[in-house]
PDB file of N, CA and C in Angstrom:
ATOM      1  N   UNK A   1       8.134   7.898 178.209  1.00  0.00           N
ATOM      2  CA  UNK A   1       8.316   6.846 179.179  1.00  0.00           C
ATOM      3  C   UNK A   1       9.802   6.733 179.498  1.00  0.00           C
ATOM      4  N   UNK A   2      10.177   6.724 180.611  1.00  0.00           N
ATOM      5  CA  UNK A   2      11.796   6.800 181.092  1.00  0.00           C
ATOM      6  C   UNK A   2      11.937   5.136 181.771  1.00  0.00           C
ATOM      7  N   UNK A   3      13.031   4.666 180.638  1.00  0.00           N
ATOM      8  CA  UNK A   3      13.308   3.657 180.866  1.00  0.00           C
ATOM      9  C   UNK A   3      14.650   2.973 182.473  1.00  0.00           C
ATOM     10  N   UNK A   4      14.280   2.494 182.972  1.00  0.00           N
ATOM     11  CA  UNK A   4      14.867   2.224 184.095  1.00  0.00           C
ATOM     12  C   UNK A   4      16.718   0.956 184.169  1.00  0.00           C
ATOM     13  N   UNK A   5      17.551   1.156 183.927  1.00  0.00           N
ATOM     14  CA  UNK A   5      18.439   0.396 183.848  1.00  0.00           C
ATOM     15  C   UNK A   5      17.945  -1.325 184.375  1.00  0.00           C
ATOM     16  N   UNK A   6      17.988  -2.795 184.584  1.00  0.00           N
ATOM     17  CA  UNK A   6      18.184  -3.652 184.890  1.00  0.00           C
ATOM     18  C   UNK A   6      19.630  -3.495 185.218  1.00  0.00           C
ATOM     19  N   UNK A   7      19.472  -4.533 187.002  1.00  0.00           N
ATOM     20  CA  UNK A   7      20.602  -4.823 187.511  1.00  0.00           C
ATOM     21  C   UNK A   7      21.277  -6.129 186.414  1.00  0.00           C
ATOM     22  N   UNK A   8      22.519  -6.746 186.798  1.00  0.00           N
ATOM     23  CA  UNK A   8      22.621  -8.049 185.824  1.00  0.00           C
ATOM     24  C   UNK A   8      22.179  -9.520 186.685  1.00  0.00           C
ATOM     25  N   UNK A   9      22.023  -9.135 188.013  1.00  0.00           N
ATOM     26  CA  UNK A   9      21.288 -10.314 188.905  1.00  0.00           C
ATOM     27  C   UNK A   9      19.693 -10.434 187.710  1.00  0.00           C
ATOM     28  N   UNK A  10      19.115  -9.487 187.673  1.00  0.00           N
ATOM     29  CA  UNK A  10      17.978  -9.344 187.067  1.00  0.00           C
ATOM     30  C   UNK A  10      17.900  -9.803 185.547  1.00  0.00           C
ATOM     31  N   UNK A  11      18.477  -9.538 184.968  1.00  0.00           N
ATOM     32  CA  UNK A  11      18.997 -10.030 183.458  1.00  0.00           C
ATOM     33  C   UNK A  11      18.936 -11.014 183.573  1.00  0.00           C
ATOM     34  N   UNK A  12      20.178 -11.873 184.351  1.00  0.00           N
ATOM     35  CA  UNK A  12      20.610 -13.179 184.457  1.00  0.00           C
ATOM     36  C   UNK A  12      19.647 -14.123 184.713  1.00  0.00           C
ATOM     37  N   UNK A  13      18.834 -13.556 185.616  1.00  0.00           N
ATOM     38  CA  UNK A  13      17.713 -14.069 185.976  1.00  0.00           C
ATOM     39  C   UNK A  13      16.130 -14.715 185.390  1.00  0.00           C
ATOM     40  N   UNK A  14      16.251 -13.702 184.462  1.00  0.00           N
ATOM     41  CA  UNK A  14      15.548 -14.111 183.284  1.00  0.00           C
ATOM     42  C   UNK A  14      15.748 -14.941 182.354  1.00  0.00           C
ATOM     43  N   UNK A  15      17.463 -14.570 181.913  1.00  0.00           N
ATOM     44  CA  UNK A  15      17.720 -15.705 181.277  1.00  0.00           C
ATOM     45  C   UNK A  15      17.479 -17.035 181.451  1.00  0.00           C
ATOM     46  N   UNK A  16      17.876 -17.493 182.824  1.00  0.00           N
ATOM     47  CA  UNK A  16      17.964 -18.687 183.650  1.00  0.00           C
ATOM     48  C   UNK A  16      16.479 -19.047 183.261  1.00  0.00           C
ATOM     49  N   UNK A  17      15.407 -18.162 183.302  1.00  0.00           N
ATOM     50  CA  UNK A  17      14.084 -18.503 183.707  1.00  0.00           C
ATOM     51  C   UNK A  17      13.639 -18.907 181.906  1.00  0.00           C
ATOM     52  N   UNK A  18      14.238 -18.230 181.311  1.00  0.00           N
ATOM     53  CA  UNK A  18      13.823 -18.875 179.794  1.00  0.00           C
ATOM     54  C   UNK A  18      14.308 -19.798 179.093  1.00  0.00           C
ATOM     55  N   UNK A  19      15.460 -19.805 179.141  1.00  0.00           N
ATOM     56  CA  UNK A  19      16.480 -20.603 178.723  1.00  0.00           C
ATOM     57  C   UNK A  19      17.059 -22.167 179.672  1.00  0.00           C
ATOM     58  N   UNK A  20      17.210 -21.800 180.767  1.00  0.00           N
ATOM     59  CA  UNK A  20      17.632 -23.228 181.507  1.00  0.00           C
ATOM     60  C   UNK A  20      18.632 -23.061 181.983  1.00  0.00           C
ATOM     61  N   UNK A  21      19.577 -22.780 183.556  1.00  0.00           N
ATOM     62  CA  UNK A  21      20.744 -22.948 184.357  1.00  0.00           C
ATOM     63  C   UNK A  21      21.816 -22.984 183.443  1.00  0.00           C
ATOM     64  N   UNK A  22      22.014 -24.493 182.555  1.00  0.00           N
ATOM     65  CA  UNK A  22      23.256 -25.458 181.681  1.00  0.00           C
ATOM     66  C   UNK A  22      23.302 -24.886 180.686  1.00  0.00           C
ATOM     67  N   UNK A  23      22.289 -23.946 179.862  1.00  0.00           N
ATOM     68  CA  UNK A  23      22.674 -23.506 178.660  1.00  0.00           C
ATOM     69  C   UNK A  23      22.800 -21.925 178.786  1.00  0.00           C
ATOM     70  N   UNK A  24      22.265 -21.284 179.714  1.00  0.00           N
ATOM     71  CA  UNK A  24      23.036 -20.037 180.137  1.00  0.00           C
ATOM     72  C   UNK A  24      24.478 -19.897 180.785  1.00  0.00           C
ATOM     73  N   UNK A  25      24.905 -20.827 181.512  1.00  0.00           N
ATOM     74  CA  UNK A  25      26.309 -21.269 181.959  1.00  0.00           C
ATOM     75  C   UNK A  25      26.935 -21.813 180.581  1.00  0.00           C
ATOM     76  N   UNK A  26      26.519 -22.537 180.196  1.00  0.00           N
ATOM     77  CA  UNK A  26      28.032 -22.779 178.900  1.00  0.00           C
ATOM     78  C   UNK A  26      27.700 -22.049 177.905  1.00  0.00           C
ATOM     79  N   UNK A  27      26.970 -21.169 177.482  1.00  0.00           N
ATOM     80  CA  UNK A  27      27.289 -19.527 176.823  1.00  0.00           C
ATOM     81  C   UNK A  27      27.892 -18.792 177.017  1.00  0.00           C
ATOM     82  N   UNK A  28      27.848 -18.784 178.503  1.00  0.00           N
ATOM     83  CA  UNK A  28      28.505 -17.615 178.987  1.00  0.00           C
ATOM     84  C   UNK A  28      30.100 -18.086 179.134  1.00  0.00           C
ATOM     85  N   UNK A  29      29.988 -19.281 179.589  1.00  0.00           N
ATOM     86  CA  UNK A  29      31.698 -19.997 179.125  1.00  0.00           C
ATOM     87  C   UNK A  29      32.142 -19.650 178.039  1.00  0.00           C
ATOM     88  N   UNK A  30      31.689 -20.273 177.094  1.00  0.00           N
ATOM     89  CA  UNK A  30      32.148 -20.443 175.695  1.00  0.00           C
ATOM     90  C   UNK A  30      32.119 -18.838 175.554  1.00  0.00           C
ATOM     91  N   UNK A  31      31.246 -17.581 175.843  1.00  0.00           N
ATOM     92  CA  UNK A  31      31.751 -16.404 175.171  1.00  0.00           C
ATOM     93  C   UNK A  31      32.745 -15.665 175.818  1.00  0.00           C
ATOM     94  N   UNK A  32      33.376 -16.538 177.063  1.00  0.00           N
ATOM     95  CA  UNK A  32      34.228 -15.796 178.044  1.00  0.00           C
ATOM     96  C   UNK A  32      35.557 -16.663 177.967  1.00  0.00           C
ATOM     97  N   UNK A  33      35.617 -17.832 177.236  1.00  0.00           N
ATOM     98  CA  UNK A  33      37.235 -18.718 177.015  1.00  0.00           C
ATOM     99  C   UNK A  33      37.069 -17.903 175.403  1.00  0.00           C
ATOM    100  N   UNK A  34      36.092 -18.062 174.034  1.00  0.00           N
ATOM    101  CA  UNK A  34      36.642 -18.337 173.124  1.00  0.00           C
ATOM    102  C   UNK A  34      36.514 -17.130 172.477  1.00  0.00           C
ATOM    103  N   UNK A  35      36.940 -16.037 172.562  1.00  0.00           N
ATOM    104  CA  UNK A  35      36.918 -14.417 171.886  1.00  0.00           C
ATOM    105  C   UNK A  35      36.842 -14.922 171.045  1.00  0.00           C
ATOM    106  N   UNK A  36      36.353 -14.208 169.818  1.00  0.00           N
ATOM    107  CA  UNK A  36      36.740 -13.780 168.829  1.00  0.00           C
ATOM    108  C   UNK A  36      38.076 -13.208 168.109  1.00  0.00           C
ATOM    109  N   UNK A  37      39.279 -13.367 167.559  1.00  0.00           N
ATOM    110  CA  UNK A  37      40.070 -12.436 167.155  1.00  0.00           C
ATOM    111  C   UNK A  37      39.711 -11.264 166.085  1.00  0.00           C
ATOM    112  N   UNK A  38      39.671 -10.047 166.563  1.00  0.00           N
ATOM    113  CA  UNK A  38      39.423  -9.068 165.468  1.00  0.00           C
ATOM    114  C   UNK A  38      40.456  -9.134 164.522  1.00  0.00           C
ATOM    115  N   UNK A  39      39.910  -8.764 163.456  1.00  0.00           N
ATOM    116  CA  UNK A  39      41.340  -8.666 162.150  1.00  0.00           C
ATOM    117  C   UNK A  39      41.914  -7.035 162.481  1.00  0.00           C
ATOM    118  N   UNK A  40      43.280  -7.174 162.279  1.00  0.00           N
ATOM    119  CA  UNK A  40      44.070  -5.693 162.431  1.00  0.00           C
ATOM    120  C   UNK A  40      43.486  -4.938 160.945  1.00  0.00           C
ATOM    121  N   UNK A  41      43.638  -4.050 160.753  1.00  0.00           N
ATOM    122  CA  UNK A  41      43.480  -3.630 159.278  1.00  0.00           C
ATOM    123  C   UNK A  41      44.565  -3.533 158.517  1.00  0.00           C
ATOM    124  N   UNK A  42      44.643  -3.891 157.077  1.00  0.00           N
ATOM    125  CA  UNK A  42      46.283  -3.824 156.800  1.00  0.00           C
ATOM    126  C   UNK A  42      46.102  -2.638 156.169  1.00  0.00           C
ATOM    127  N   UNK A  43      47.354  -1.737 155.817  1.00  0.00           N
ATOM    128  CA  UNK A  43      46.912  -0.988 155.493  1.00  0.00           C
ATOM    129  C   UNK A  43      46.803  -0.284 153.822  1.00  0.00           C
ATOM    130  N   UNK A  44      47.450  -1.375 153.109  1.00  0.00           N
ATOM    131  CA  UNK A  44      46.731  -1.772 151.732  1.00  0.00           C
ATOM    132  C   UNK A  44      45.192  -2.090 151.405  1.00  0.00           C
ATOM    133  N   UNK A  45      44.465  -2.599 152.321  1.00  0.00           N
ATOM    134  CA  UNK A  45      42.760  -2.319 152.340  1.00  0.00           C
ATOM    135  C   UNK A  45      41.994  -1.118 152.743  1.00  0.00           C
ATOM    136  N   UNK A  46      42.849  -0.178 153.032  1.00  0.00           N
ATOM    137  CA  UNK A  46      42.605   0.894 153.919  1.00  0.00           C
ATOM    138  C   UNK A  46      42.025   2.023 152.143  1.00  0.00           C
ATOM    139  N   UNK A  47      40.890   2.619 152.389  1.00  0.00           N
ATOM    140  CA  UNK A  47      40.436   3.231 150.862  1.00  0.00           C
ATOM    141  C   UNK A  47      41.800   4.618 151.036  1.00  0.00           C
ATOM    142  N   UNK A  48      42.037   5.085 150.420  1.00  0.00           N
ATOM    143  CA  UNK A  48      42.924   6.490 149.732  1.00  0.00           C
ATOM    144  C   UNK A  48      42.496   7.506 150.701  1.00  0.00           C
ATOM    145  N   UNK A  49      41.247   7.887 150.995  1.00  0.00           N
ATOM    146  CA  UNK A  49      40.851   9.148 152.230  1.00  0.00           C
ATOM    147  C   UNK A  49      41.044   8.226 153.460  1.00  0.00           C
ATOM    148  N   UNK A  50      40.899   7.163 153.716  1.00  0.00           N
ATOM    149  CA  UNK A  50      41.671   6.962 155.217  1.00  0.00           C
ATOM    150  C   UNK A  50      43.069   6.826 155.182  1.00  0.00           C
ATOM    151  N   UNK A  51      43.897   6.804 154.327  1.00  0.00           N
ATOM    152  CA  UNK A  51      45.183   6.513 153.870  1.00  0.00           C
ATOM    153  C   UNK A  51      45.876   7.920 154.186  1.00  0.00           C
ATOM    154  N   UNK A  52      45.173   9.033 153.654  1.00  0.00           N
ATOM    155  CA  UNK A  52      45.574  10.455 153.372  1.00  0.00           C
ATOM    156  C   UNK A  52      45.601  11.171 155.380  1.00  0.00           C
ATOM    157  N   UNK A  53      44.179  10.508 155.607  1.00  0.00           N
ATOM    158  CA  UNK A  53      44.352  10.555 157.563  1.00  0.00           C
ATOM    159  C   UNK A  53      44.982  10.916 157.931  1.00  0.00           C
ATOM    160  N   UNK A  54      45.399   9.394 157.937  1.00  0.00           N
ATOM    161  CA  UNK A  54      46.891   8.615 158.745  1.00  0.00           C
ATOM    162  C   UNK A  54      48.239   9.053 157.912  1.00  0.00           C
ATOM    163  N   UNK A  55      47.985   9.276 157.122  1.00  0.00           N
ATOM    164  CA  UNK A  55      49.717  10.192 156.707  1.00  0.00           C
ATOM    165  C   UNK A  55      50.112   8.931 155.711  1.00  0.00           C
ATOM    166  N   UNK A  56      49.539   8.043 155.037  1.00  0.00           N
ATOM    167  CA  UNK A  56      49.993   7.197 154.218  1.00  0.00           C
ATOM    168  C   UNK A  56      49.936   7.525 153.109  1.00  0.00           C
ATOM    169  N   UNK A  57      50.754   6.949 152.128  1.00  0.00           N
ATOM    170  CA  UNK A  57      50.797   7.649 150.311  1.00  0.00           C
ATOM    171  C   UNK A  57      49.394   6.993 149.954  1.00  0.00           C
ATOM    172  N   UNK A  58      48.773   7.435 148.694  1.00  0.00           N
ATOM    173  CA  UNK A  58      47.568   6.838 148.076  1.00  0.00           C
ATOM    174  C   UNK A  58      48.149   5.734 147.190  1.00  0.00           C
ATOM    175  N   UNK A  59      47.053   4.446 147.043  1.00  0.00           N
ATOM    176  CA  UNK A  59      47.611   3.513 146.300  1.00  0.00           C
ATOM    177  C   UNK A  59      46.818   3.346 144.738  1.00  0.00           C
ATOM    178  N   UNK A  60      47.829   3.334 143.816  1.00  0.00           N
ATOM    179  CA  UNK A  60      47.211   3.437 142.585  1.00  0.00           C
ATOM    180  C   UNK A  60      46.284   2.559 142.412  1.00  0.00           C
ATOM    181  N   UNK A  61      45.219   3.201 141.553  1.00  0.00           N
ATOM    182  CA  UNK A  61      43.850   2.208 141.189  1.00  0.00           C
ATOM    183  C   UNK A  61      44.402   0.988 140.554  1.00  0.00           C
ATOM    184  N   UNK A  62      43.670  -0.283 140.466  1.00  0.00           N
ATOM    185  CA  UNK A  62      44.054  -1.589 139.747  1.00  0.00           C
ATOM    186  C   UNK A  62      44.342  -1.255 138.318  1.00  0.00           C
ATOM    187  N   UNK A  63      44.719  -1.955 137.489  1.00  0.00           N
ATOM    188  CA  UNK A  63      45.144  -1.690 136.508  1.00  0.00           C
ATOM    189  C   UNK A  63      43.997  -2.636 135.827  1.00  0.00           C
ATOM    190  N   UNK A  64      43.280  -2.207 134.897  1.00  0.00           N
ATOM    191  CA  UNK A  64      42.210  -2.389 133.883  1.00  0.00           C
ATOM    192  C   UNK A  64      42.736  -3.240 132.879  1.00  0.00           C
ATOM    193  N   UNK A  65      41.964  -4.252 131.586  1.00  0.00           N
ATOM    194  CA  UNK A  65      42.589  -4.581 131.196  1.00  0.00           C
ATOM    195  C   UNK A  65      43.318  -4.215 129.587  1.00  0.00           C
ATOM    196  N   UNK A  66      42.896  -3.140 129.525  1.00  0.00           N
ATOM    197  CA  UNK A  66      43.934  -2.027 128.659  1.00  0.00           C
ATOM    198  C   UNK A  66      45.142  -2.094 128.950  1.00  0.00           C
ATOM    199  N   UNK A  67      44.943  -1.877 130.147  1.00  0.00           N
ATOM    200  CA  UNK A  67      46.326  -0.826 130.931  1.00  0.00           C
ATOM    201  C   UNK A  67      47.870  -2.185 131.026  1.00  0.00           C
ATOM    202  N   UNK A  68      47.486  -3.673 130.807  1.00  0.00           N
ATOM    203  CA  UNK A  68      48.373  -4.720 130.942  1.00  0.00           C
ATOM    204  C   UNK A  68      49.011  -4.321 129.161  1.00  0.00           C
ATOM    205  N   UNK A  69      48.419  -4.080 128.264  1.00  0.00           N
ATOM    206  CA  UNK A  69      48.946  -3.866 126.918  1.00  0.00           C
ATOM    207  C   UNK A  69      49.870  -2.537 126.951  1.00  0.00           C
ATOM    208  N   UNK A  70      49.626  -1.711 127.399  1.00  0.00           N
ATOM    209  CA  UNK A  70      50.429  -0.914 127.381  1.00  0.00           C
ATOM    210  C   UNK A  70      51.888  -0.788 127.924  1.00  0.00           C
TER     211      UNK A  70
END
């Protein structure tokens, strides 16, 4: 079965028809003023093979609690 694209008149349209004019309009507000901010990645969270990638040194494993006595 070959699925056919929807225009967004058509989408929208539905919405309107399930949902209600006022609450499809201030969705679409609220998801068009209030983004989201993505987090950057730092690159201390970054694992050792994406580190090695990008040309960064590897960061030593945590230290266990042996390893504080020594």
């Amino acid at each position: 079965m070959i699925q056919t694209a929807r225009t967004p008149s058509i989408v929208i349209d539905a919405a309107i028809a399930e949902y209600g004019a006022r609450r499809v309009l201030m969705r679409s507000l609220r998801v068009l003023f209030l983004r989201r901010k993505i987090p950057t990645p730092k690159g201390d969270a970054l694992p050792n093979h994406l580190r090695r990638d990008i040309g960064l040194p590897p960061v030593a494993p945590p230290m266990t609690g042996w390893d504080y006595l020594r």
